[in-house]
N, C-alpha and C. Protein backbone atom coordinates (compact mmCIF):
# COMPACT_ATOMS: atom_id res chain seq x y z
N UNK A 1 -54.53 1.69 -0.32
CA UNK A 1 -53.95 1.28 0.95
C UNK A 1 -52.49 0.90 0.72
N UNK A 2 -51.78 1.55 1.44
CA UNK A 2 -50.40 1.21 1.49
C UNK A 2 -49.66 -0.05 2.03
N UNK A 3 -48.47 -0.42 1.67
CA UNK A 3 -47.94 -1.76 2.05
C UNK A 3 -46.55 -1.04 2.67
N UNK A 4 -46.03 -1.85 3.55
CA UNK A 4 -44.46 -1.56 4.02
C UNK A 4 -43.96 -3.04 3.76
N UNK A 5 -42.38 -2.67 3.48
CA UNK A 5 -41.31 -3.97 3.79
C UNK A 5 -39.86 -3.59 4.03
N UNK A 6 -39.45 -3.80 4.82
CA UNK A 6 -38.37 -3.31 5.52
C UNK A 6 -37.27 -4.84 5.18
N UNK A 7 -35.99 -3.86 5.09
CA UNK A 7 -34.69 -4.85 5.41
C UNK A 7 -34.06 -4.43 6.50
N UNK A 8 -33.21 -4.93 7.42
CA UNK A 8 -32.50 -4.51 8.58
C UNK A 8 -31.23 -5.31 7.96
N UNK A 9 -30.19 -4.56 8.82
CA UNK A 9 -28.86 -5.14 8.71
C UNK A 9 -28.42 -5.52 7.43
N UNK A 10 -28.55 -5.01 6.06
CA UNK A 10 -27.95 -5.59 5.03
C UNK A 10 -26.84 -5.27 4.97
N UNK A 11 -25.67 -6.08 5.08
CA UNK A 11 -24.54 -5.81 5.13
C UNK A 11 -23.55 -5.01 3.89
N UNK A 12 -24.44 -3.95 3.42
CA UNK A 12 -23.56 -3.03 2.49
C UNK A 12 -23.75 -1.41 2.66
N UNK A 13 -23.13 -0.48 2.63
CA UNK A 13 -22.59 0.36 3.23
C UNK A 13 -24.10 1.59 2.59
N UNK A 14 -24.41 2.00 3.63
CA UNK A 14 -25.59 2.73 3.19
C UNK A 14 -25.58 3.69 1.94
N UNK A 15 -24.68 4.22 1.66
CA UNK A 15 -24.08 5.19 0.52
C UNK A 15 -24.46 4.27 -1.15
N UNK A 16 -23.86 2.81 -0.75
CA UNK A 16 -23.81 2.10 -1.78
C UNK A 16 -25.55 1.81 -2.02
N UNK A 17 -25.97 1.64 -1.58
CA UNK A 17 -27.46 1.11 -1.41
C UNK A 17 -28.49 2.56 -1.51
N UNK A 18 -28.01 3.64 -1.35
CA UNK A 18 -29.10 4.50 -1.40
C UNK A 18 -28.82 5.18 -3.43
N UNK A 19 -27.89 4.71 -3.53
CA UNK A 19 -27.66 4.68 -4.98
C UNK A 19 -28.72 3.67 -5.84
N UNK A 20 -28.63 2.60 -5.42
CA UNK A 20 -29.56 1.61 -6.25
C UNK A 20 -31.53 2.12 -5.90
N UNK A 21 -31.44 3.05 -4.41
CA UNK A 21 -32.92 3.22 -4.03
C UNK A 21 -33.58 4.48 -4.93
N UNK A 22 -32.50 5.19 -4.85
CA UNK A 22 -32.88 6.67 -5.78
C UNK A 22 -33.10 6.35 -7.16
N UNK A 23 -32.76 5.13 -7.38
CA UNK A 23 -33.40 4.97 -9.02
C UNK A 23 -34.54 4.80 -9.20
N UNK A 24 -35.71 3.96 -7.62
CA UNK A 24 -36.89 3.83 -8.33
C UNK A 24 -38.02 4.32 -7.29
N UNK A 25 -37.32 5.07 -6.92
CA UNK A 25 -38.39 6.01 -5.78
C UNK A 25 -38.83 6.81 -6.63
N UNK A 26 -40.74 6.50 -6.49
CA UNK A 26 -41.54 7.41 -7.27
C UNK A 26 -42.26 6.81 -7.82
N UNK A 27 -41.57 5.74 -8.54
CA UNK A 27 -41.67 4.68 -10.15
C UNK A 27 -42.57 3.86 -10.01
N UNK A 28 -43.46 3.90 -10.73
CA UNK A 28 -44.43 2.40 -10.85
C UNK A 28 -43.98 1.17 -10.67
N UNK A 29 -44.53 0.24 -10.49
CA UNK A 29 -43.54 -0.83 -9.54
C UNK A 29 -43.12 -2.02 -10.82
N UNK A 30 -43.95 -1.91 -12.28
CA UNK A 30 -43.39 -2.42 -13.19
C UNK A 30 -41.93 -2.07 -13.63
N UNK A 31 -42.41 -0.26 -13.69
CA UNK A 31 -40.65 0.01 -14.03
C UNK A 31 -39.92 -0.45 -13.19
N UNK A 32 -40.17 -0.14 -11.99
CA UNK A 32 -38.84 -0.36 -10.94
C UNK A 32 -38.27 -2.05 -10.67
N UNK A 33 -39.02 -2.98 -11.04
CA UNK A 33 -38.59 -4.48 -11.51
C UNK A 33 -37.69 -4.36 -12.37
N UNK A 34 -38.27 -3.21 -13.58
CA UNK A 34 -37.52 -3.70 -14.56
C UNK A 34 -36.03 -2.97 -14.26
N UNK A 35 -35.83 -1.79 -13.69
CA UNK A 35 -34.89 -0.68 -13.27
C UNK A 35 -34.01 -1.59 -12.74
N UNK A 36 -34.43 -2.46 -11.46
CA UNK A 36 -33.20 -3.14 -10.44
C UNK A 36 -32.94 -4.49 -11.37
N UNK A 37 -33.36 -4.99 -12.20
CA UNK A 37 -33.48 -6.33 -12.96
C UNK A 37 -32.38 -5.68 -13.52
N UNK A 38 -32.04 -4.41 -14.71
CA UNK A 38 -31.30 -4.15 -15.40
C UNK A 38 -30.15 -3.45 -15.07
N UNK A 39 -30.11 -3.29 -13.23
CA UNK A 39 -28.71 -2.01 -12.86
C UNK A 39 -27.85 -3.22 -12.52
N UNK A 40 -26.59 -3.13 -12.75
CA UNK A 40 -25.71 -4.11 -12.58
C UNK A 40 -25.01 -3.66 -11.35
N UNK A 41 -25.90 -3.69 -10.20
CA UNK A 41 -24.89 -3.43 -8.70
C UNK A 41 -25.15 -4.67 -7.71
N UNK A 42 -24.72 -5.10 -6.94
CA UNK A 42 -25.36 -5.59 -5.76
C UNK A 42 -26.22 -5.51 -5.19
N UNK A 43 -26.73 -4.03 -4.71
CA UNK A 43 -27.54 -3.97 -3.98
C UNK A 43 -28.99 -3.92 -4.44
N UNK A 44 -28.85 -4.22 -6.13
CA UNK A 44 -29.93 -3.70 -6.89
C UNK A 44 -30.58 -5.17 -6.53
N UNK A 45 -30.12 -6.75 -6.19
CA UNK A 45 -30.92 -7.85 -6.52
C UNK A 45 -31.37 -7.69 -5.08
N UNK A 46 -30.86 -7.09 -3.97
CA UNK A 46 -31.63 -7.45 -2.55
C UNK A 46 -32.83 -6.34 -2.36
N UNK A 47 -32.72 -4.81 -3.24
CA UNK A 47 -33.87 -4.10 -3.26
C UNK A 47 -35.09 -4.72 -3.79
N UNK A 48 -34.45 -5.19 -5.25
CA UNK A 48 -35.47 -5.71 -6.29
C UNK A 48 -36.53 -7.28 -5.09
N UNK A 49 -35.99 -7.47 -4.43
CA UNK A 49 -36.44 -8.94 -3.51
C UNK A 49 -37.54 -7.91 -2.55
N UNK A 50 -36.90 -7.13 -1.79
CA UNK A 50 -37.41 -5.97 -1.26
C UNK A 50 -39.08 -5.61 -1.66
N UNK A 51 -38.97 -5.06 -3.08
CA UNK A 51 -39.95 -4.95 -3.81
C UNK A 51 -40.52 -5.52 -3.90
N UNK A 52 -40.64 -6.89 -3.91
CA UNK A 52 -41.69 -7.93 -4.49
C UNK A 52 -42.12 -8.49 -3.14
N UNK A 53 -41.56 -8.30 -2.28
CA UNK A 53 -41.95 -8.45 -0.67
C UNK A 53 -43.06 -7.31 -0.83
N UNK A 54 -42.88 -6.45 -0.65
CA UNK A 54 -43.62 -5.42 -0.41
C UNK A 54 -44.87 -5.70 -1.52
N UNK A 55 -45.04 -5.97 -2.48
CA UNK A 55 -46.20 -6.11 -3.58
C UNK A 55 -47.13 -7.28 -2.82
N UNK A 56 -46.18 -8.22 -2.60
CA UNK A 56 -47.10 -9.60 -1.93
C UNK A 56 -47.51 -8.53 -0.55
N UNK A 57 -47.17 -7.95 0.40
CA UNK A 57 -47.77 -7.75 1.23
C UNK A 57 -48.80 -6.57 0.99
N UNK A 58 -48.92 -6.24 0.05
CA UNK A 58 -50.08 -5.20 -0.40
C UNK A 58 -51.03 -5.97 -0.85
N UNK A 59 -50.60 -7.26 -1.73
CA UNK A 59 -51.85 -8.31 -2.08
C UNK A 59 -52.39 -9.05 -1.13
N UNK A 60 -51.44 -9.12 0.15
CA UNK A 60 -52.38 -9.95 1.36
C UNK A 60 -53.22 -8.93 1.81
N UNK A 61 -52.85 -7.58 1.94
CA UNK A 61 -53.91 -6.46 2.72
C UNK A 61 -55.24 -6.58 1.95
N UNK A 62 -54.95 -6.53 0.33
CA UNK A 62 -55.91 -6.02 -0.39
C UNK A 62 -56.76 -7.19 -1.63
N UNK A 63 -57.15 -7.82 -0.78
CA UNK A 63 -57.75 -9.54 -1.32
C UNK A 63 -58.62 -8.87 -2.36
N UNK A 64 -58.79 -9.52 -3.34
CA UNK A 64 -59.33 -9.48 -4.71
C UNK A 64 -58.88 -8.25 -5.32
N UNK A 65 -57.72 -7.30 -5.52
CA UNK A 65 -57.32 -6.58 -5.93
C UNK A 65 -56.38 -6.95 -6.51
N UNK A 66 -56.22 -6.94 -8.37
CA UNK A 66 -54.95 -7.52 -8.90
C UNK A 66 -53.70 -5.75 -8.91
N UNK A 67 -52.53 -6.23 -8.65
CA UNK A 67 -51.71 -5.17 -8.51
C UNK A 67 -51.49 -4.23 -9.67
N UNK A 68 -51.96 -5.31 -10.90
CA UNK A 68 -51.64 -4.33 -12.15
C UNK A 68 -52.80 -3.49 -12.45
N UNK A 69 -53.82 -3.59 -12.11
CA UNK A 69 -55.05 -2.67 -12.18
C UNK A 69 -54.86 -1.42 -11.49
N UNK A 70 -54.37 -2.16 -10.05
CA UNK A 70 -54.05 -0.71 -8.88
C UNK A 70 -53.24 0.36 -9.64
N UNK A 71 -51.94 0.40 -9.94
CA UNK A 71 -51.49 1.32 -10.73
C UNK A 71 -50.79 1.22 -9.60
N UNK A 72 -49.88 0.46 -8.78
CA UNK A 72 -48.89 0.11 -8.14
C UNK A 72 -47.66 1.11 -7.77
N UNK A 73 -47.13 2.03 -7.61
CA UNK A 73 -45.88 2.54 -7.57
C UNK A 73 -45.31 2.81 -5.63
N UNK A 74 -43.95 3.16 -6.32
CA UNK A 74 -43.02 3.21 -4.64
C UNK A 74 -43.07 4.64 -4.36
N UNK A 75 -44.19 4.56 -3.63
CA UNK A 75 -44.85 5.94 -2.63
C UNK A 75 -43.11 6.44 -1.82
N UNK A 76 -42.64 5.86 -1.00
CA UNK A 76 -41.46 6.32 -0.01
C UNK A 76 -40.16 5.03 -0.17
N UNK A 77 -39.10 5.75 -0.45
CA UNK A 77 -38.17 4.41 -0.34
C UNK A 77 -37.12 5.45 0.51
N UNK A 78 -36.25 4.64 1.64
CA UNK A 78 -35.60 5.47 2.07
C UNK A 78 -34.21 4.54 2.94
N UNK A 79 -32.91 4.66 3.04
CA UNK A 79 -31.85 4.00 3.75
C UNK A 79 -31.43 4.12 4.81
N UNK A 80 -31.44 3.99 6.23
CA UNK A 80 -31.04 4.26 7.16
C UNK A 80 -29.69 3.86 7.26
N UNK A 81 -28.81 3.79 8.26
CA UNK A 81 -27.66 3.96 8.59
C UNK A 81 -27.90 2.59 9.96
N UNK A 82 -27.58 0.97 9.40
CA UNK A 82 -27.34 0.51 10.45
C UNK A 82 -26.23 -0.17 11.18
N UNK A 83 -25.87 -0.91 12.19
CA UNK A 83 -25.02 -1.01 13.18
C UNK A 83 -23.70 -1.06 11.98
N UNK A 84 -22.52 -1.31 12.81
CA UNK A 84 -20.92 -1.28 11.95
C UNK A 84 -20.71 -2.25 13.00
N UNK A 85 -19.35 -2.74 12.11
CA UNK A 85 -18.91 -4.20 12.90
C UNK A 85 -16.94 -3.72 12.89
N UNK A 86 -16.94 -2.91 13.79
CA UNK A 86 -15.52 -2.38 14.04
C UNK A 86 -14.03 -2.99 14.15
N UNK A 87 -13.01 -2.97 12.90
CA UNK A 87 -12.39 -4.05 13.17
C UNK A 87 -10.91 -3.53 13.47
N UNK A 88 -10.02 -4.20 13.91
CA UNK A 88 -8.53 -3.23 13.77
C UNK A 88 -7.78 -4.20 12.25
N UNK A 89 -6.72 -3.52 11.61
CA UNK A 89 -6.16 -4.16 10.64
C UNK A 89 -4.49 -3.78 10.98
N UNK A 90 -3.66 -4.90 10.99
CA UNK A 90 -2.44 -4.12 11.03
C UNK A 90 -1.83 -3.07 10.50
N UNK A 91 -1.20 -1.91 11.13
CA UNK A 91 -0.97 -0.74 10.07
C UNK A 91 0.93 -0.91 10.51
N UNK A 92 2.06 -0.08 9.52
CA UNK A 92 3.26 -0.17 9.80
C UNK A 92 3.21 0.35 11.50
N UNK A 93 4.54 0.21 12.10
CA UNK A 93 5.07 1.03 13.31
C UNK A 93 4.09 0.72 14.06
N UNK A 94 3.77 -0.87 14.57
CA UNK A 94 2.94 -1.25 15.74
C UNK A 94 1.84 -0.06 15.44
N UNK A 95 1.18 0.40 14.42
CA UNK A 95 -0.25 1.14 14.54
C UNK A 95 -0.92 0.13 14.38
N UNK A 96 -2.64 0.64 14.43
CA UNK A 96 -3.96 -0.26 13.69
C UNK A 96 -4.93 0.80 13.47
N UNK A 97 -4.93 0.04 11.53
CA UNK A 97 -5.63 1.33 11.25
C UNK A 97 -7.22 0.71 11.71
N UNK A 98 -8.43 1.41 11.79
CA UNK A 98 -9.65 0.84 12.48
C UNK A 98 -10.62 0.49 11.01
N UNK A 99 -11.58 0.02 10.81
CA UNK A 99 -11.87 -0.74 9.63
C UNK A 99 -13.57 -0.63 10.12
N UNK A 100 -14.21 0.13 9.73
CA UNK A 100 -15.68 -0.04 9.57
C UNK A 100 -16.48 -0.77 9.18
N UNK A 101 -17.01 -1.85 9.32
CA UNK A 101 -17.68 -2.34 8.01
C UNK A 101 -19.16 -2.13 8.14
N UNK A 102 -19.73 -1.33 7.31
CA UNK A 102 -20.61 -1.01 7.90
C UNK A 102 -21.87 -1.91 7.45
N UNK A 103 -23.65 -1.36 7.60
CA UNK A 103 -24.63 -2.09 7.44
C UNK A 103 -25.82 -1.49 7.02
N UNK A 104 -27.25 -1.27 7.04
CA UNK A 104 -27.92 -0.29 6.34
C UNK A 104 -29.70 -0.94 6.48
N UNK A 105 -30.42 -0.20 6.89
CA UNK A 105 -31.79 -0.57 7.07
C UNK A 105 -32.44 0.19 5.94
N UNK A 106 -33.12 -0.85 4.94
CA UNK A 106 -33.27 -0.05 4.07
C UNK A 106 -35.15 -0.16 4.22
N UNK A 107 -36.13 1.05 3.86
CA UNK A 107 -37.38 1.00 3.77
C UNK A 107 -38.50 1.08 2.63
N UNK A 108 -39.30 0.42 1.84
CA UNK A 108 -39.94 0.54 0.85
C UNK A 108 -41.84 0.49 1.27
N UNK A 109 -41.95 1.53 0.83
CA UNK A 109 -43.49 1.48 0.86
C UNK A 109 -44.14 1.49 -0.36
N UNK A 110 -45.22 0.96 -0.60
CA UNK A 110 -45.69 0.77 -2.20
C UNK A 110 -47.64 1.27 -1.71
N UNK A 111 -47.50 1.88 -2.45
CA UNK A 111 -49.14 2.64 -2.57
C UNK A 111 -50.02 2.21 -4.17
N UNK A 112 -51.19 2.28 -4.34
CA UNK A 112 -51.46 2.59 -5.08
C UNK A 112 -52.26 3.78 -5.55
N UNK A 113 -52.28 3.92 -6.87
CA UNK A 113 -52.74 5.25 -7.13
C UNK A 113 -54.11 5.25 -7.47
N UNK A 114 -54.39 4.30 -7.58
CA UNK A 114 -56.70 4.09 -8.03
C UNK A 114 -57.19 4.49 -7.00
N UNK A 115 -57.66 5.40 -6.75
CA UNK A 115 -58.29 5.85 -5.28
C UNK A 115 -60.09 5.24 -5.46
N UNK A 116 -59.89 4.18 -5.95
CA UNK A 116 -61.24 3.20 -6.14
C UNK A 116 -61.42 2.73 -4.26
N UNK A 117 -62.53 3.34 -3.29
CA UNK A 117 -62.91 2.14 -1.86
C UNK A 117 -63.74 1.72 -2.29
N UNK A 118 -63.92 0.50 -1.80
CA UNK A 118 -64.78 -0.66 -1.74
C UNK A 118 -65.90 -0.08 -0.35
């Protein structure tokens, strides 16, 4: 049985963040602790939080199931593109250059692979 955990609005630019996601889409969810524990980016400590959200909510679905037995891994990870906060900045000759800052909904699903039902 699968788990979801979603971030909305993290304020870093989806490009930057789908870099830290492509490292552990696929990955057993031990590696991928250890993957975002060891990438030295930003966005790697709010995925890695991400992750462990998502594990606790697979352990509330799945009562008396320890996660390391399941064989745990990140079934779908994926970044959306969210809102921008549009700014002007002074540019020379009375211009303004316009200033994006953008934001990013990022999605993690965690499955396991023991196809053991109760």
């Amino acid at each position: 049985m699968e788990a979801v955990a979603k971030l909305n609005n993290c304020p870093t630019s989806p490009r930057k963040m789908r870099l830290v996601v492509d490292l552990i889409r696929g990955e057993r969810v031990e590696k991928a602790l250890y993957i975002l524990k060891y990438t030295n980016k930003e966005a790697a400590q709010r995925v890695e939080k991400l992750l462990l959200s998502a594990i606790k909510n697979w352990e509330a679905k799945n009562e008396g199931q320890r996660p390391e037995e399941s064989e745990l891994f990140v079934k779908t990870a994926f970044v959306d593109g969210g809102r921008q906060l549009k700014r002007l900045r002074p540019a020379p000759q009375g211009r303004g250059y316009r200033i994006r800052k953008r934001s990013n909904h990022v999605t993690l699903v965690v499955d396991s692979k023991n196809l053991e039902q109760n």
